[in-house]
C-alpha atoms as a PDB file:
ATOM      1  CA  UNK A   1       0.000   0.000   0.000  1.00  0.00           C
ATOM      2  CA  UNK A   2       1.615   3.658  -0.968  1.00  0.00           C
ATOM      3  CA  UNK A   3       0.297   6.332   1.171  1.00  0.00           C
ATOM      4  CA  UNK A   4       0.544   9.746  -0.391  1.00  0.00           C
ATOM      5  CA  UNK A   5       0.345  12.519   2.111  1.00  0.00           C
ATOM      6  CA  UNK A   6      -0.989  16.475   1.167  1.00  0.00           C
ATOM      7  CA  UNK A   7       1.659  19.216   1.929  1.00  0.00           C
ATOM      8  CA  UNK A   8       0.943  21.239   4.949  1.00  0.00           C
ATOM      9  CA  UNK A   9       1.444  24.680   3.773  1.00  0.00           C
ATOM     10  CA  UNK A  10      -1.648  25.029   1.756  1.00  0.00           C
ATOM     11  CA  UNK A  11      -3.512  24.467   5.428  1.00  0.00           C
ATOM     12  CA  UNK A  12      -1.005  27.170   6.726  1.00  0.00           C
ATOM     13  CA  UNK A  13      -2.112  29.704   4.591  1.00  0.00           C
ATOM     14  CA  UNK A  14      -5.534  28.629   4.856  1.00  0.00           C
ATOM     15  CA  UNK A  15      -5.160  29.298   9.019  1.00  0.00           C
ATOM     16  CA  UNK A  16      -3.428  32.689   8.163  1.00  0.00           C
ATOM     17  CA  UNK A  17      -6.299  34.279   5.886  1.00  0.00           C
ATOM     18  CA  UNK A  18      -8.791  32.984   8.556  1.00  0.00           C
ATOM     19  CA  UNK A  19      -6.706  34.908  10.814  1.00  0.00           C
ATOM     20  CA  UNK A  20      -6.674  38.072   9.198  1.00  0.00           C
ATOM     21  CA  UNK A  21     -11.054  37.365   8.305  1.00  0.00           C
ATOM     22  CA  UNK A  22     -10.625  37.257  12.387  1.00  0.00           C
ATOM     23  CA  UNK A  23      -9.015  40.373  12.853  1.00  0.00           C
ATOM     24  CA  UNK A  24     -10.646  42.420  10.184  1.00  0.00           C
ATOM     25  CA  UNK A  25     -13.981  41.473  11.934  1.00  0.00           C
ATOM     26  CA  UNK A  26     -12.983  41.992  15.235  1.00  0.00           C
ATOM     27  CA  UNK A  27     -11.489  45.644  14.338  1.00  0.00           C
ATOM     28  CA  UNK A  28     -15.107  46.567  12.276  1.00  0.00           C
ATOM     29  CA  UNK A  29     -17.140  45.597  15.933  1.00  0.00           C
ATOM     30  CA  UNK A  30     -14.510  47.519  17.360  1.00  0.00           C
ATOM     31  CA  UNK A  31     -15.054  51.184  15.946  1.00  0.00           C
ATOM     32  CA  UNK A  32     -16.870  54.148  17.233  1.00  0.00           C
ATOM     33  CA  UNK A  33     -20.387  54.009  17.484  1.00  0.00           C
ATOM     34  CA  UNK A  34     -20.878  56.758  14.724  1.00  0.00           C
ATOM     35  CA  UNK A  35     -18.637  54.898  12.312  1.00  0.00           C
ATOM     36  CA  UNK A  36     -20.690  51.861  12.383  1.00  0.00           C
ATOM     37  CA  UNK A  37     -24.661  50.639  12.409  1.00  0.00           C
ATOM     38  CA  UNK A  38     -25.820  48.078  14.271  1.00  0.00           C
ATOM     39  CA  UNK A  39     -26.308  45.485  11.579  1.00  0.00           C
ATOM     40  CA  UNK A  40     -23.140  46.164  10.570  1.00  0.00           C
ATOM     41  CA  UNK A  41     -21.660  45.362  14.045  1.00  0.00           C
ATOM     42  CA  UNK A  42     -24.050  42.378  13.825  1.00  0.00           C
ATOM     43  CA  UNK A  43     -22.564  41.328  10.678  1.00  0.00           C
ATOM     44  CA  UNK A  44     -18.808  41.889  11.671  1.00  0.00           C
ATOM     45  CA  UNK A  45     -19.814  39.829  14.799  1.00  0.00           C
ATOM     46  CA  UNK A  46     -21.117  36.665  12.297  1.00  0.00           C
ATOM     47  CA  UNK A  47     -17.841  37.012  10.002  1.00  0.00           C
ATOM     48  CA  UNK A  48     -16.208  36.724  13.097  1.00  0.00           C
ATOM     49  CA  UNK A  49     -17.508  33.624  14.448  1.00  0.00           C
ATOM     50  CA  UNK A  50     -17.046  31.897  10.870  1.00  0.00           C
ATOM     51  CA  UNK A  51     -14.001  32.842  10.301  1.00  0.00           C
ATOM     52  CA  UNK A  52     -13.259  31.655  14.093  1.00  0.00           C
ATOM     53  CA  UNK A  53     -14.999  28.122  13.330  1.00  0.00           C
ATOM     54  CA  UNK A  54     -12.604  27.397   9.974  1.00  0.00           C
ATOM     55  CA  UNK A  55      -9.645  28.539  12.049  1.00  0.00           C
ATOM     56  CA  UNK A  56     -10.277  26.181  14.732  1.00  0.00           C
ATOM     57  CA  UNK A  57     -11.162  23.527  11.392  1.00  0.00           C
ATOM     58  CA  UNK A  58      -7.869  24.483  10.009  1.00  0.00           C
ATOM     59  CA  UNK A  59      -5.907  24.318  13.240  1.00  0.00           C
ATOM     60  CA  UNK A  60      -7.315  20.810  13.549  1.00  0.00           C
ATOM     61  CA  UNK A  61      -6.796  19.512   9.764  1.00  0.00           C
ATOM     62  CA  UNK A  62      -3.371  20.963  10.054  1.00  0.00           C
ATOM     63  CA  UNK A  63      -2.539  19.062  13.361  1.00  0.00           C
ATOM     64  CA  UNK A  64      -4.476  15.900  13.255  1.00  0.00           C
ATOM     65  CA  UNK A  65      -4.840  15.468   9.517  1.00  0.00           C
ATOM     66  CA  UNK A  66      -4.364  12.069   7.875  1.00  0.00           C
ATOM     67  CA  UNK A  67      -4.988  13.895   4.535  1.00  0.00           C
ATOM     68  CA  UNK A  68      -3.831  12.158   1.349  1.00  0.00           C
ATOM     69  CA  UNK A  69      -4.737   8.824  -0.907  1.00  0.00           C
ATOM     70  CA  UNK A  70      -4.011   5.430  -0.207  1.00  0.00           C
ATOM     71  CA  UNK A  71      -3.170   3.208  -2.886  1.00  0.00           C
ATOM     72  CA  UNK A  72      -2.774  -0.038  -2.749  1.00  0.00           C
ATOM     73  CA  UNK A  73      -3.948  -3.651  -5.149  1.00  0.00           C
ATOM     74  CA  UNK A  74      -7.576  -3.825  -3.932  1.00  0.00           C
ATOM     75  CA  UNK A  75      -8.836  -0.063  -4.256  1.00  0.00           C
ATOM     76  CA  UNK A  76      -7.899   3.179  -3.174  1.00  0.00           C
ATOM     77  CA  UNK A  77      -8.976   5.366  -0.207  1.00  0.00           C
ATOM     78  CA  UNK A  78      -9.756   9.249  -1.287  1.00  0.00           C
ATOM     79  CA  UNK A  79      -8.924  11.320   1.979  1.00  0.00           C
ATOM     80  CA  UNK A  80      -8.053  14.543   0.040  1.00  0.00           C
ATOM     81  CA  UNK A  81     -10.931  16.934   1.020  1.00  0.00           C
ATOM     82  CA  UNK A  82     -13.862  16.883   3.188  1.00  0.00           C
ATOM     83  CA  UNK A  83     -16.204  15.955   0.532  1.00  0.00           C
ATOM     84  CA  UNK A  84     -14.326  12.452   0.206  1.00  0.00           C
ATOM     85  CA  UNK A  85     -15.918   9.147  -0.711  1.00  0.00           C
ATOM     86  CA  UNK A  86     -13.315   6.765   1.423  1.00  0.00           C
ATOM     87  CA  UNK A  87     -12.157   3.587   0.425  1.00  0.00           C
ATOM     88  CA  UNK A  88     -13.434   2.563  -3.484  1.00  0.00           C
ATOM     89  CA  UNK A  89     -12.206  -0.867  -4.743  1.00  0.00           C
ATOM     90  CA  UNK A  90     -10.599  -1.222  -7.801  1.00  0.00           C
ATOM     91  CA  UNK A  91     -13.643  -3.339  -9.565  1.00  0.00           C
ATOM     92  CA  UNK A  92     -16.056  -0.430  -9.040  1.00  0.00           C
ATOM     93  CA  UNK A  93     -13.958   2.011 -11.634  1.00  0.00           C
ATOM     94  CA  UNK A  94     -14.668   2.082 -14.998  1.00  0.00           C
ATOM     95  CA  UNK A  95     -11.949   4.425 -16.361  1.00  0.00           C
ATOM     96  CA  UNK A  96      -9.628   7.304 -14.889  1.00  0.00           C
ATOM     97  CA  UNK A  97      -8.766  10.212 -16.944  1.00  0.00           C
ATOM     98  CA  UNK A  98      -6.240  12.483 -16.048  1.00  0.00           C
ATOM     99  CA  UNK A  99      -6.599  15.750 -17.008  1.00  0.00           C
ATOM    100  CA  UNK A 100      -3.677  18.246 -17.305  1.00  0.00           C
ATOM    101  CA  UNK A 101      -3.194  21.507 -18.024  1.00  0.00           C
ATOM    102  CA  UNK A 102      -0.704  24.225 -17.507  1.00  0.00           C
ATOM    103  CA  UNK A 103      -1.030  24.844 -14.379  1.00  0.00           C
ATOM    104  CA  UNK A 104      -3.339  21.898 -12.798  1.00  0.00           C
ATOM    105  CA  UNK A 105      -3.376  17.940 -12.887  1.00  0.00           C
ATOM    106  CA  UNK A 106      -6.379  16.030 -12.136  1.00  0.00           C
ATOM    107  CA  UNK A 107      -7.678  12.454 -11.470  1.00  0.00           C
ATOM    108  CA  UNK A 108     -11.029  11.916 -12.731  1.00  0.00           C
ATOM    109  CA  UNK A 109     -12.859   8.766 -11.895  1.00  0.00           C
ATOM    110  CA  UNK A 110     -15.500   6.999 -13.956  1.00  0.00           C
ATOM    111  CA  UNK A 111     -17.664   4.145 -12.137  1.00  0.00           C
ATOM    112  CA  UNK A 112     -19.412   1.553 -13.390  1.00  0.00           C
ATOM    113  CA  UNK A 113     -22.322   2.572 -11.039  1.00  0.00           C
ATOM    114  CA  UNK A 114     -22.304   5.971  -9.745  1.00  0.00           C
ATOM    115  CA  UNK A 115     -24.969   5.724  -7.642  1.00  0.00           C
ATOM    116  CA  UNK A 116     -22.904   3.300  -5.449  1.00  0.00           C
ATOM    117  CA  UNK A 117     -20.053   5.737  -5.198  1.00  0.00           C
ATOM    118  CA  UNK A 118     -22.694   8.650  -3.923  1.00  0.00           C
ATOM    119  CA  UNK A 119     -24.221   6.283  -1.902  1.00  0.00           C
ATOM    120  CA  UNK A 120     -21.207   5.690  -0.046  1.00  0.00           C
ATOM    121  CA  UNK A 121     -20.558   9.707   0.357  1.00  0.00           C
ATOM    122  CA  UNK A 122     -21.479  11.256   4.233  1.00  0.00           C
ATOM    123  CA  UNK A 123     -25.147  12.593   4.014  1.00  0.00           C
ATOM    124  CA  UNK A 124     -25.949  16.376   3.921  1.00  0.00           C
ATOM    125  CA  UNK A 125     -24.122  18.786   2.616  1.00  0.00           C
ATOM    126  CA  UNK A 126     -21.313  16.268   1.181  1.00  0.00           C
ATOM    127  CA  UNK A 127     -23.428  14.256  -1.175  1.00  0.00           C
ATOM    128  CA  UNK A 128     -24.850  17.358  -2.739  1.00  0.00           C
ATOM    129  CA  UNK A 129     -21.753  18.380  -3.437  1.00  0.00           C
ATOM    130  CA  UNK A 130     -20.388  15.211  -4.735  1.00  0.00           C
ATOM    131  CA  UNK A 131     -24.030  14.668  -6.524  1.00  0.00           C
ATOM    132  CA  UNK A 132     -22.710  18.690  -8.497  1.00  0.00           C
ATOM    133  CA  UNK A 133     -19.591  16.896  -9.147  1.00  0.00           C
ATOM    134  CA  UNK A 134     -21.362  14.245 -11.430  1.00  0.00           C
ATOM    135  CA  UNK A 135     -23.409  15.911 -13.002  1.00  0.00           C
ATOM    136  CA  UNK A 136     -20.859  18.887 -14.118  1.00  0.00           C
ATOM    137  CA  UNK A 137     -17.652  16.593 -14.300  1.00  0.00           C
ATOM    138  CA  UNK A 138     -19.172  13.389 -14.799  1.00  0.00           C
ATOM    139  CA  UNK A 139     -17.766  11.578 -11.697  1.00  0.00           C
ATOM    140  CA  UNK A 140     -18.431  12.526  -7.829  1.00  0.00           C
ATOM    141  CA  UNK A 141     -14.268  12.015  -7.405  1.00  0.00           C
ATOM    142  CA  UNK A 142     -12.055  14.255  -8.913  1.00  0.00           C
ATOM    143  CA  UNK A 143      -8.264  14.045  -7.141  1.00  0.00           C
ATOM    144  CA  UNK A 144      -6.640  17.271  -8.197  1.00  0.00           C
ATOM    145  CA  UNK A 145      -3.167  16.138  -7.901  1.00  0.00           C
ATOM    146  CA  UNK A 146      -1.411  19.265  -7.259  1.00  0.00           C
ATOM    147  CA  UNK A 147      -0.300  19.587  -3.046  1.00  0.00           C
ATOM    148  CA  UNK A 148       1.307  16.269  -2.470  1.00  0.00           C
ATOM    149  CA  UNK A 149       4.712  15.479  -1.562  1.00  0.00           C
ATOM    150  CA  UNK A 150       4.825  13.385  -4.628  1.00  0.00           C
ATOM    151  CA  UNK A 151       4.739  15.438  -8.396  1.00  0.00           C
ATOM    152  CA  UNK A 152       1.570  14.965 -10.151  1.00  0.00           C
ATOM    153  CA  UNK A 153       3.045  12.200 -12.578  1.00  0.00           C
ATOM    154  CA  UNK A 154       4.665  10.499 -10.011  1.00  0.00           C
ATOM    155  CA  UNK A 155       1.378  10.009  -8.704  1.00  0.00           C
ATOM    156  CA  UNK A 156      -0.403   9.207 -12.289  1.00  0.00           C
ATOM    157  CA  UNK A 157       2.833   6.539 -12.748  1.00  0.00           C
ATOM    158  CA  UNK A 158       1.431   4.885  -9.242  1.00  0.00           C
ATOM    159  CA  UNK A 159      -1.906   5.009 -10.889  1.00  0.00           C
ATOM    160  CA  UNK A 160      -0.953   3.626 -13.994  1.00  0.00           C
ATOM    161  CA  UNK A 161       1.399   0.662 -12.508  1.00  0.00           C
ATOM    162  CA  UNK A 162      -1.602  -0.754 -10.183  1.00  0.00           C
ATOM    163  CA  UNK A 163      -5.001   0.379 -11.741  1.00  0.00           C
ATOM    164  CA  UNK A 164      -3.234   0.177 -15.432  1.00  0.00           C
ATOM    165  CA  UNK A 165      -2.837  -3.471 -15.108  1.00  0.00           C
ATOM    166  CA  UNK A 166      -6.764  -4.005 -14.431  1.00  0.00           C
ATOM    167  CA  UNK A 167      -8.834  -1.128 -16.442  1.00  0.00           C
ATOM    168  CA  UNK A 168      -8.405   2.010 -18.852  1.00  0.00           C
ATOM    169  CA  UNK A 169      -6.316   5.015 -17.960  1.00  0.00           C
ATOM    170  CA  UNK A 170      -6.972   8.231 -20.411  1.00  0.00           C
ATOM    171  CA  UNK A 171      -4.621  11.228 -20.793  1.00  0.00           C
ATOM    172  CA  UNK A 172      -6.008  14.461 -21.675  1.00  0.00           C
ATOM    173  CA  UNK A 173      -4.573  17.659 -22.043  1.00  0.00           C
END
């Protein structure tokens, strides 16, 4: 099994520009009462909070984070994003399709059944968005290979030398 782990830095910055959504919020409750309305206090005071809740997210996901894609002969397990499927064995993909361009590299998926695949998703908020990624992209996994400690081919060569040997991988650019 080859475990490819996500580079922490883009979490880092995430943290930081939560940080300064913090700050900036804080600073607009903290003006003069003529410089300010209420709702706009009110307002500054909700920004606040969310920003507060993804920096506490991001503080977590930077610390705890098992974030990355397990490969390995019987399937692979997506842990990339929070909208990932888990663990999806080998005989349920169709095709993959890598898609490159100058600046981006991404995995695409294609099931036999897709309806297995968003079955398998977390409820809510998760499936919907992974139920937009089918019908826009065609699949409800898309990898986007950039942010690993591996290159982006590296990672389509691991692709190639254990799903290659079973089913179809496409290159597009």
């Amino acid at each position: 099994m080859q475990f490819i782990k996500k580079r922490k830095l883009p979490t880092a910055l995430f943290i930081c520009l939560c940080s300064i959504g913090i700050l900036v919020s804080i600073t607009c409750m903290c003006l003069p009462p003529g410089e300010i309305s209420l709702p706009g206090r009110c307002g500054a005071l909700g920004v606040a909070i969310f920003f507060t809740v993804l920096f506490i997210w991001g503080i977590l996901e930077w610390r705890y984070s098992q974030a990355g894609i397990s490969i390995s002969e019987e399937g692979f397990t997506d842990r990339t994003t929070l909208l990932s499927c888990g663990f999806i064995p080998w005989s349920h993909v169709k095709k993959i399709t890598i898609a490159s361009s100058r600046r981006t590299c991404h995995a695409i998926f294609i099931f036999n059944d897709n309806k297995t695949i968003l079955d398998q998703s977390p409820g809510g908020f998760t499936r919907f968005i992974n139920v937009l990624f089918f019908y826009f992209i065609g699949s409800p996994v898309r990898i986007n290979m950039q942010g690993y400690k591996l290159k982006a081919q590296e990672i389509a060569d691991l692709l190639e030398s254990t799903y290659g040997r079973i089913g179809f991988i496409e290159y597009v650019s």
